[in-house]
Protein backbone atom coordinates (compact mmCIF):
# COMPACT_ATOMS: atom_id res chain seq x y z
CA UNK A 1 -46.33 12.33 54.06
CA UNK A 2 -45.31 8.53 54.80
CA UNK A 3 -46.60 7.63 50.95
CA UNK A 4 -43.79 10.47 49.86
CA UNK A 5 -41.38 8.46 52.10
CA UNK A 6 -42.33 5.37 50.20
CA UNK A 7 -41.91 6.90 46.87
CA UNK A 8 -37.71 6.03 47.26
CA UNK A 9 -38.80 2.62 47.57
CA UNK A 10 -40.27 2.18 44.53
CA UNK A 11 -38.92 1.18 41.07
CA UNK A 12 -39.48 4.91 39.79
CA UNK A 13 -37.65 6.32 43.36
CA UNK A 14 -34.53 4.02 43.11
CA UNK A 15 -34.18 4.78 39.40
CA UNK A 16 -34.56 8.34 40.13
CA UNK A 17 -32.23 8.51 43.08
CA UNK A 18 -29.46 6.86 40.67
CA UNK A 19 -29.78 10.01 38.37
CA UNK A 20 -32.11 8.90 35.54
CA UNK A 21 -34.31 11.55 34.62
CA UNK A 22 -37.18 10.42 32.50
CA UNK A 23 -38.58 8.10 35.52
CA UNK A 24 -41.72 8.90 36.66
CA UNK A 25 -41.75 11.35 39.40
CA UNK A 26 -45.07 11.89 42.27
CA UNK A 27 -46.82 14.07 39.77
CA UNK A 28 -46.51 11.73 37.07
CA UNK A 29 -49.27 9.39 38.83
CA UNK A 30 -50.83 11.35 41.27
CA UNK A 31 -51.28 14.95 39.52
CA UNK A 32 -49.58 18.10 40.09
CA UNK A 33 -52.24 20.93 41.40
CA UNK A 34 -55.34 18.08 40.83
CA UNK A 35 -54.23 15.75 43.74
CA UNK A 36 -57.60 14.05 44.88
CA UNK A 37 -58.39 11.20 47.14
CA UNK A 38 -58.11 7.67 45.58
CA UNK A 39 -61.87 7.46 46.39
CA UNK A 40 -62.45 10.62 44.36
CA UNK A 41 -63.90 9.43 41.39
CA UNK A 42 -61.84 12.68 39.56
CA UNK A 43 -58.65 11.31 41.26
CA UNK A 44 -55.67 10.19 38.41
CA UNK A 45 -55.71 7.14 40.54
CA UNK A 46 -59.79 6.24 41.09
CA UNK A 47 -60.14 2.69 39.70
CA UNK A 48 -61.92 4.49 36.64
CA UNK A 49 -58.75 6.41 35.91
CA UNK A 50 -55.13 4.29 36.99
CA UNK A 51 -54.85 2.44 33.80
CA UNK A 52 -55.38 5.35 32.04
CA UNK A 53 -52.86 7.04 34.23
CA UNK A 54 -50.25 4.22 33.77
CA UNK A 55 -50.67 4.29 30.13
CA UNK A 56 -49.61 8.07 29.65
CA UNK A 57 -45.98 5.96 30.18
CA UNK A 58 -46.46 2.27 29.76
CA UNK A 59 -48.52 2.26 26.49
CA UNK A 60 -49.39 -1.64 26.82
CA UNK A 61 -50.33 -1.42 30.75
CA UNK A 62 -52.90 -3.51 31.68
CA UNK A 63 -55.25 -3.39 34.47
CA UNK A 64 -53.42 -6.42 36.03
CA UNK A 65 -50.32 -4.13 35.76
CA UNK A 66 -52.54 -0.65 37.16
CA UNK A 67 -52.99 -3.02 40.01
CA UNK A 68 -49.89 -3.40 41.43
CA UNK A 69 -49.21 -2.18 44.91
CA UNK A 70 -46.45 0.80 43.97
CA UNK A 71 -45.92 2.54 47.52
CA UNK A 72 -46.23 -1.00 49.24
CA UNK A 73 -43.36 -2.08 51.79
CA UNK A 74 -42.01 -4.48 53.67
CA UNK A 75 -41.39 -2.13 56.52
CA UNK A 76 -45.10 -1.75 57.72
CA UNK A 77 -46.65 -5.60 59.13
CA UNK A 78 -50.04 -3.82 59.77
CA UNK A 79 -50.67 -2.30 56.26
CA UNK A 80 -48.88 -5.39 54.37
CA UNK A 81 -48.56 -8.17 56.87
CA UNK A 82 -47.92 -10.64 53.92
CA UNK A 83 -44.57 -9.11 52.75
CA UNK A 84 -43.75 -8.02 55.97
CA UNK A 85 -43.74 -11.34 57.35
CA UNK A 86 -42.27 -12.85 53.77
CA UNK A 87 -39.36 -9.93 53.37
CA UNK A 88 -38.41 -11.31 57.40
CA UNK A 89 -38.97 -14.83 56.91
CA UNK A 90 -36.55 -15.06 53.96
CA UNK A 91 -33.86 -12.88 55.53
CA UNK A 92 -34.37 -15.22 58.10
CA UNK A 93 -33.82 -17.86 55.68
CA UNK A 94 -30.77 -16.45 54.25
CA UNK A 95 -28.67 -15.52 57.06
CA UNK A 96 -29.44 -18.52 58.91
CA UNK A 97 -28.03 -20.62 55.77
CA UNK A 98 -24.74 -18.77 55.75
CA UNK A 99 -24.56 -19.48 59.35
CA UNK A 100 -25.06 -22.89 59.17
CA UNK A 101 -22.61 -23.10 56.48
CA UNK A 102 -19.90 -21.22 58.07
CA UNK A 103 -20.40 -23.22 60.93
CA UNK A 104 -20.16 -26.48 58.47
CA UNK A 105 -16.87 -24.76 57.16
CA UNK A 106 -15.12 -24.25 60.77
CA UNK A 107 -16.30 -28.27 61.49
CA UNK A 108 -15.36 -29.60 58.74
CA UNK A 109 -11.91 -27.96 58.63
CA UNK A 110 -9.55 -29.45 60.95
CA UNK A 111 -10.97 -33.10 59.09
CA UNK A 112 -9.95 -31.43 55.88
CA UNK A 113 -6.49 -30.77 57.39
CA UNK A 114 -5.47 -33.70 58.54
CA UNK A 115 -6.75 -35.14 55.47
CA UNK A 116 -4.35 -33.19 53.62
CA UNK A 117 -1.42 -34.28 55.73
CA UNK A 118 -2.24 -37.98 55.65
CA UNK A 119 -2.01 -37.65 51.76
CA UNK A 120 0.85 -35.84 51.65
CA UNK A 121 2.49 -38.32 54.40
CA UNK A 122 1.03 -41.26 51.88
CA UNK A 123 2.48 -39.38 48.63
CA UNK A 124 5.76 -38.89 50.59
CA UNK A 125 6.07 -43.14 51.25
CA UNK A 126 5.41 -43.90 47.72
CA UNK A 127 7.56 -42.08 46.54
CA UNK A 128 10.76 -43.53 48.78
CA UNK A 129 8.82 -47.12 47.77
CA UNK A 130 9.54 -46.24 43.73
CA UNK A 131 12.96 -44.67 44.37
CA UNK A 132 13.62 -47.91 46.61
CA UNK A 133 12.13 -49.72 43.92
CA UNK A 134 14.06 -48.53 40.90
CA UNK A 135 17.55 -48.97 43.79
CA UNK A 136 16.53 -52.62 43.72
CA UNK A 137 16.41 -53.09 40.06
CA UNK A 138 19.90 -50.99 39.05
CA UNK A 139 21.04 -53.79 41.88
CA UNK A 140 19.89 -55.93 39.68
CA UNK A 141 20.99 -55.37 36.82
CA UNK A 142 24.05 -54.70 38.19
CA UNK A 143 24.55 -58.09 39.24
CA UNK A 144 23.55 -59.32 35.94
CA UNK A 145 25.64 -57.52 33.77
CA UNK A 146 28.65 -58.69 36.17
């Protein structure tokens, strides 16, 4: 019962959840009314019979590729303590990066602020220091043409 739970987990679940049909369903791998043990030497899934198995649908399967972990999940730290402890540990990883930065962000803010006022105060000044500027000179010129 808890490997048909996992099932929805896998590659062929999610794909067959989002309505694609030709994904391979429990019965694809595991047999229909023939459902042995994994131990059972009969079994579609004995380590004499899983590449054969995988190859009914992935022609160029491998026995590298029959041995990957299907119904494994991050969910149970007893059964797979490795990606258990991996799946948490980059969560962790995640989330505490977009805290840290969003904390950055809130710092770093008011700085940014009054950064953009002091250059809009400086912008402001010269800009009355080139329209003082070009007063001067028509004064000038002014006096020179009188």
């Amino acid at each position: 019962v808890e490997i048909a739970k996992t099932y929805f987990d896998t590659y062929h679940g999610k794909v067959s959840q989002l309505g694609y049909t030709k994904t391979a369903k429990c019965y694809d791998c595991h047999g229909s009314h023939d459902i042995l043990a994994i131990s059972n030497p009969e079994s579609h899934l004995s380590r004499k019979n899983v590449l054969k198995t995988c190859q009914k649908c992935h022609e160029g399967a491998t026995k590298k590729f029959a041995g990957y972990l299907t119904h494994a999940t991050h969910h149970d730290p007893q059964k797979y303590p490795i990606l258990f402890w991996t799946f948490w540990g980059m969560t962790g990883l995640l989330v505490g990066t977009f805290i840290l930065a969003g904390i950055h962000t809130l710092l770093w803010l008011p700085r940014s602020l009054q950064w953009k006022r002091e250059l809009a105060k400086r912008l402001k000044d010269k800009e009355k220091l080139i329209d003082e500027t070009k007063r001067q000179e028509n004064e000038n010129e002014d006096e020179l043409d009188a």
